[in-house]
C-alpha atoms as a PDB file:
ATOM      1  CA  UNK A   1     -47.526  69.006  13.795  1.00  0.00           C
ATOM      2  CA  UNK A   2     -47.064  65.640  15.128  1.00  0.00           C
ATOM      3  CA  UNK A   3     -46.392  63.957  11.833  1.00  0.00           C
ATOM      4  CA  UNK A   4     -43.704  67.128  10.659  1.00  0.00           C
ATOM      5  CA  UNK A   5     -41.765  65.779  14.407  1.00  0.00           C
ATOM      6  CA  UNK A   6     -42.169  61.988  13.719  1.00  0.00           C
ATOM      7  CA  UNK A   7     -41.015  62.901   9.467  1.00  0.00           C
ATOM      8  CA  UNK A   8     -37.882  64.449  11.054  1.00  0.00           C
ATOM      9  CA  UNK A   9     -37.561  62.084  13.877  1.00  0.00           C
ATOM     10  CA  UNK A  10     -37.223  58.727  11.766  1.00  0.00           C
ATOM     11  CA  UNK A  11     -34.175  60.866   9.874  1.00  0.00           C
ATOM     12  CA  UNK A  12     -32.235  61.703  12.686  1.00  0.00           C
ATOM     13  CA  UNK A  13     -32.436  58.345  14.000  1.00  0.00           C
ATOM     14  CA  UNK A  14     -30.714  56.796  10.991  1.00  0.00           C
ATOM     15  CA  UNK A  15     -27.763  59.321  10.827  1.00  0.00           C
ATOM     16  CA  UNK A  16     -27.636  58.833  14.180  1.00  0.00           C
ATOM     17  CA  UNK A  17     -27.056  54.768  13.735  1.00  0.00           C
ATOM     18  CA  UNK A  18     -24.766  55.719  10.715  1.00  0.00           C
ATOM     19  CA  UNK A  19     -22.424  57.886  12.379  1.00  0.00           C
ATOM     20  CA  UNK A  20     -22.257  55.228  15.379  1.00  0.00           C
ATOM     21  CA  UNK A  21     -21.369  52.361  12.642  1.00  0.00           C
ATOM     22  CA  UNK A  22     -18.770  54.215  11.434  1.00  0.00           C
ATOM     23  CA  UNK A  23     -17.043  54.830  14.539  1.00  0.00           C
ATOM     24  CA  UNK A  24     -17.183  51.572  15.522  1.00  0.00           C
ATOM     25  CA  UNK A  25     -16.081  50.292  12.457  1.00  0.00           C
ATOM     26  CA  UNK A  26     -12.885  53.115  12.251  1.00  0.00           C
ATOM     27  CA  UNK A  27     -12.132  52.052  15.872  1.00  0.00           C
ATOM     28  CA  UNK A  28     -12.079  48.407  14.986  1.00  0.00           C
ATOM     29  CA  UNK A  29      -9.953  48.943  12.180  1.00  0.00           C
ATOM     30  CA  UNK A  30      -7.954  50.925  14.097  1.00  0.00           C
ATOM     31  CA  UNK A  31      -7.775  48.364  16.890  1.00  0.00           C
ATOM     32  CA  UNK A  32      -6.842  45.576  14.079  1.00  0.00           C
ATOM     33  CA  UNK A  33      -3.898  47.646  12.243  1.00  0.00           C
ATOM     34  CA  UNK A  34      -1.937  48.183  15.785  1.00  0.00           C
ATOM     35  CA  UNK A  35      -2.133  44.635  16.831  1.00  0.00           C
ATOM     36  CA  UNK A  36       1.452  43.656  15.899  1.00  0.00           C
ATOM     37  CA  UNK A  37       2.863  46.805  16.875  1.00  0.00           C
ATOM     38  CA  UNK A  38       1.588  45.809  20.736  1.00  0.00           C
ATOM     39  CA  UNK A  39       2.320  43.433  23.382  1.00  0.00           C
ATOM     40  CA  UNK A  40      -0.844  41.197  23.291  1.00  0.00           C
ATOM     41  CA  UNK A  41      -2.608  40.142  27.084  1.00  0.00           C
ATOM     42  CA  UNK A  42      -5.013  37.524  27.559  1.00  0.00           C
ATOM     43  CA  UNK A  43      -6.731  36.718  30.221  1.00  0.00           C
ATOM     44  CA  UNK A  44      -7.246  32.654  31.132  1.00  0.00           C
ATOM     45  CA  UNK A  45      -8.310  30.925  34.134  1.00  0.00           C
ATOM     46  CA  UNK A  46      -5.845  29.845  36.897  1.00  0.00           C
ATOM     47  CA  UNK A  47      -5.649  29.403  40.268  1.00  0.00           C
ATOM     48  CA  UNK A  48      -4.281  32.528  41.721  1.00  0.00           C
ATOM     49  CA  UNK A  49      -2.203  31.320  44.162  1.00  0.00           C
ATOM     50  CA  UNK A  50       0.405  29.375  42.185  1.00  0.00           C
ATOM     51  CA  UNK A  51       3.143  29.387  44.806  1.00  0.00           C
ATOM     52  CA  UNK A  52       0.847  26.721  46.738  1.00  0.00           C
ATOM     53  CA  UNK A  53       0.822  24.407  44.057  1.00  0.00           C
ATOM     54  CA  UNK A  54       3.357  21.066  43.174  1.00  0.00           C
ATOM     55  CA  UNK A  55       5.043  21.183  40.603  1.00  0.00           C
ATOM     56  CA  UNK A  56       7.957  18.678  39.157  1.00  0.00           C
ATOM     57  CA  UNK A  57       8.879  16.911  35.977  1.00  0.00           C
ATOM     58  CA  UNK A  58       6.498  14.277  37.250  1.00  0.00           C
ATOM     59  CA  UNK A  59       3.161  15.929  37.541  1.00  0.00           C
ATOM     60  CA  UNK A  60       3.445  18.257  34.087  1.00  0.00           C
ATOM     61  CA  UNK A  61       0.019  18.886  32.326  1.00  0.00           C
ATOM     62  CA  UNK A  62       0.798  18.430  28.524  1.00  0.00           C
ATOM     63  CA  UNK A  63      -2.518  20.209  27.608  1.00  0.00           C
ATOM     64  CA  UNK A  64      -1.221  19.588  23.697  1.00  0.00           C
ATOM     65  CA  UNK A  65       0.235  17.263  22.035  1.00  0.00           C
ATOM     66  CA  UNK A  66       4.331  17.649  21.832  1.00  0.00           C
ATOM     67  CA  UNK A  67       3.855  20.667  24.164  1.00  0.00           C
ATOM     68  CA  UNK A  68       7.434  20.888  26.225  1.00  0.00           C
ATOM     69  CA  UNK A  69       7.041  20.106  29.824  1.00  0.00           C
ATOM     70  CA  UNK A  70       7.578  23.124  32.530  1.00  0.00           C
ATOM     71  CA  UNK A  71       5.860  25.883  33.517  1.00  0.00           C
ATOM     72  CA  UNK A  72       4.008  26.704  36.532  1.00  0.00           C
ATOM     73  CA  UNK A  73       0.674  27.244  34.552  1.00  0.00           C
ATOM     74  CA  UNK A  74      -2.191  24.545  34.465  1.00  0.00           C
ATOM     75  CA  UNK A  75      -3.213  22.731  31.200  1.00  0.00           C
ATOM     76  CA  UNK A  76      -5.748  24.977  30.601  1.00  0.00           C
ATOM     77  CA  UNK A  77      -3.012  28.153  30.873  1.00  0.00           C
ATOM     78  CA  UNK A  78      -0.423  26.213  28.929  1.00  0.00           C
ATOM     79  CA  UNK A  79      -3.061  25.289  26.161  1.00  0.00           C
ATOM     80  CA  UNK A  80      -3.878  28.900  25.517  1.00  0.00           C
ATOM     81  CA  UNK A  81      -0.907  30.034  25.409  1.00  0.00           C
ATOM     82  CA  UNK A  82       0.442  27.431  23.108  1.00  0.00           C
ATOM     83  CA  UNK A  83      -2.523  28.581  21.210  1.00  0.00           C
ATOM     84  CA  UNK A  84      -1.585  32.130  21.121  1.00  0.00           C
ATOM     85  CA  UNK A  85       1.743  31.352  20.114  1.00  0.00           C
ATOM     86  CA  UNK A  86       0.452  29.334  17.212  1.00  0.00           C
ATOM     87  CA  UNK A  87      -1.690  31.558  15.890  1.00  0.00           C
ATOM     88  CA  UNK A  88       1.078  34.297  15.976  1.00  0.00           C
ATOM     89  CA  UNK A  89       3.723  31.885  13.825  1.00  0.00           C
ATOM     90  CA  UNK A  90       0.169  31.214  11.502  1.00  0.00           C
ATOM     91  CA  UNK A  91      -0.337  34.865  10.832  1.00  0.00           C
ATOM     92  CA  UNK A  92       3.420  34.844   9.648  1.00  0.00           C
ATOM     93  CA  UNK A  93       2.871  32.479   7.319  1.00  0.00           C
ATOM     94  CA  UNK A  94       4.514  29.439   9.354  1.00  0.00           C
ATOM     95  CA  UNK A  95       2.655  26.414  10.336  1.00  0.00           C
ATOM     96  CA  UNK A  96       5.322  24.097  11.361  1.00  0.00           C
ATOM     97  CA  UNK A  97       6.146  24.655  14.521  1.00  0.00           C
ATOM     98  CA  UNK A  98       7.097  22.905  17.453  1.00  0.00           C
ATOM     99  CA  UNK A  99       7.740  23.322  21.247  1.00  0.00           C
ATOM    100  CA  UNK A 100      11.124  22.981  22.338  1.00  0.00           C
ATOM    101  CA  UNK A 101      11.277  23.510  26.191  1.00  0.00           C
ATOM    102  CA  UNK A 102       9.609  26.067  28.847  1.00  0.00           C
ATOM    103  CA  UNK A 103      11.335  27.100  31.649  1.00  0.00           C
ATOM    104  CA  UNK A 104      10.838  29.114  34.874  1.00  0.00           C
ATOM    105  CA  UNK A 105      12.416  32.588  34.381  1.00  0.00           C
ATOM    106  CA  UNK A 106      11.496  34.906  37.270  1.00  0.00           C
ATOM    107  CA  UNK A 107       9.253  34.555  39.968  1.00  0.00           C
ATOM    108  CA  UNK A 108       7.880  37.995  41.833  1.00  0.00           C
ATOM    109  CA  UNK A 109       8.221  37.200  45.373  1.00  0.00           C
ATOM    110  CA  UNK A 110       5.113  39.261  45.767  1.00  0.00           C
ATOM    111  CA  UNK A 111       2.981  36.765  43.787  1.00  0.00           C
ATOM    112  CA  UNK A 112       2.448  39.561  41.332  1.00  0.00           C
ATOM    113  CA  UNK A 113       3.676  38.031  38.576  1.00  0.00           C
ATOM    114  CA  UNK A 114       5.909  35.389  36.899  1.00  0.00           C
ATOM    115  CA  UNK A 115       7.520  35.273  33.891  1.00  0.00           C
ATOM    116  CA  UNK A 116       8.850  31.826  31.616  1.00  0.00           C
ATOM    117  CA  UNK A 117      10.780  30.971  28.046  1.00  0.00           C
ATOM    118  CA  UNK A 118       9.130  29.114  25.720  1.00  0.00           C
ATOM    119  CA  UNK A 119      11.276  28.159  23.205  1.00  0.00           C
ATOM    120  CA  UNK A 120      10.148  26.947  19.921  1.00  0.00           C
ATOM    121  CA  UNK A 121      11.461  25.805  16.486  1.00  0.00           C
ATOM    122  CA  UNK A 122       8.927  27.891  13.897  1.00  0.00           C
ATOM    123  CA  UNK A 123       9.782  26.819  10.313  1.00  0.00           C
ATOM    124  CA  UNK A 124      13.194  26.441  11.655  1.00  0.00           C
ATOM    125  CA  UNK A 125      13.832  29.020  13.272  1.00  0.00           C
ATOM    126  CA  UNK A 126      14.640  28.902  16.959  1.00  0.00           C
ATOM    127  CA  UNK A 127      12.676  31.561  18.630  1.00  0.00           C
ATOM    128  CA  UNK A 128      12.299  32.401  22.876  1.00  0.00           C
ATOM    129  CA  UNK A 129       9.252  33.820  23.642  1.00  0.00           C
ATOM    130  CA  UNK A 130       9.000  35.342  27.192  1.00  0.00           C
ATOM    131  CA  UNK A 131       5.419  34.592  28.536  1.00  0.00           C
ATOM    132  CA  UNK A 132       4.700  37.038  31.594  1.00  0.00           C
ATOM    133  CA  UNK A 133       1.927  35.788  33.822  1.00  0.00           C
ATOM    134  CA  UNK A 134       0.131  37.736  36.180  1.00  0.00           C
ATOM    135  CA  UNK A 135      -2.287  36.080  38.597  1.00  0.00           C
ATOM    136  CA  UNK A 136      -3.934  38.699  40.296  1.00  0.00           C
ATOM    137  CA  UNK A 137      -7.122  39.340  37.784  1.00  0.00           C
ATOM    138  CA  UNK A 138     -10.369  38.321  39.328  1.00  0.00           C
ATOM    139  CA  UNK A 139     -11.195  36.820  35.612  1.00  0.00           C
ATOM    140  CA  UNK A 140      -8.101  34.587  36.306  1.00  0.00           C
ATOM    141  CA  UNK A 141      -4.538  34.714  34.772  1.00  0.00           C
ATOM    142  CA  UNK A 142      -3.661  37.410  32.286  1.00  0.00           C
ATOM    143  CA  UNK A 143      -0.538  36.305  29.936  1.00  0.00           C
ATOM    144  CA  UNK A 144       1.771  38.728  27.919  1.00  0.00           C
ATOM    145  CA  UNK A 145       3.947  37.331  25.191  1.00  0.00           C
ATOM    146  CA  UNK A 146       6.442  39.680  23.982  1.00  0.00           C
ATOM    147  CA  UNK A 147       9.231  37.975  21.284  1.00  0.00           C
END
């Protein structure tokens, strides 16, 4: 009796891992083909409190080469997003881009949130990206590009 439970057992365990595969693999997919129908947030590593923080033309981070000065983020936050940005223009085919300027658009005079323009010349076309930050994540500064 034993050996008829483990026989049908061992069976219901690989269904079982089959059915889960699938799943994951439809919600993946699923996941994947939406991704340039939605606003893409990332999450990077900031000091939260940005409104205590210098900032001037003199003391801009250029975390990459021929980044634009500007911005209230620190190299770290301007780096990813830079990143982000040209790994979007990549998926469309573009490599040559370059950054143009960034500029403080809005500040929430809660601290919730601030937004900038990051304008950039992808194979030349001039495009304005508006970059929302918001620093209140424990896991540090979330970002949200929208075109």
């Amino acid at each position: 009796m034993n050996n008829k439970r483990t026989l049908l057992l061992v069976p219901g365990i690989i269904l079982l891992l089959v059915l889960v595969l699938f799943v994951g693999e439809t919600l993946g997919s699923s996941i994947r083909g939406n991704r340039n129908n939605t606003v893409a947030t990332f999450p990077a590593s900031t000091p939260s409190d940005f409104f205590s923080q210098e900032f001037s033309s003199s003391t801009d981070i250029v975390p990459v080469s021929g980044l634009a000065p500007g911005g209230l983020g620190d190299a770290l936050l301007k780096s990813n997003v830079w990143n982000s940005l040209l790994d979007d223009e990549r998926k469309q085919n573009c490599s040559n881009v370059t950054s143009k300027a960034i500029s403080v658009a809005q500040i929430n005079e809660a601290g919730e949130y601030w937004i900038e323009n990051w304008t950039v010349v992808a194979c030349g076309q001039t495009e304005v990206f508006k970059i929302k930050f918001s620093p209140g994540n424990p896991d540090g500064t979330e970002y949200t590009i929208a075109p």
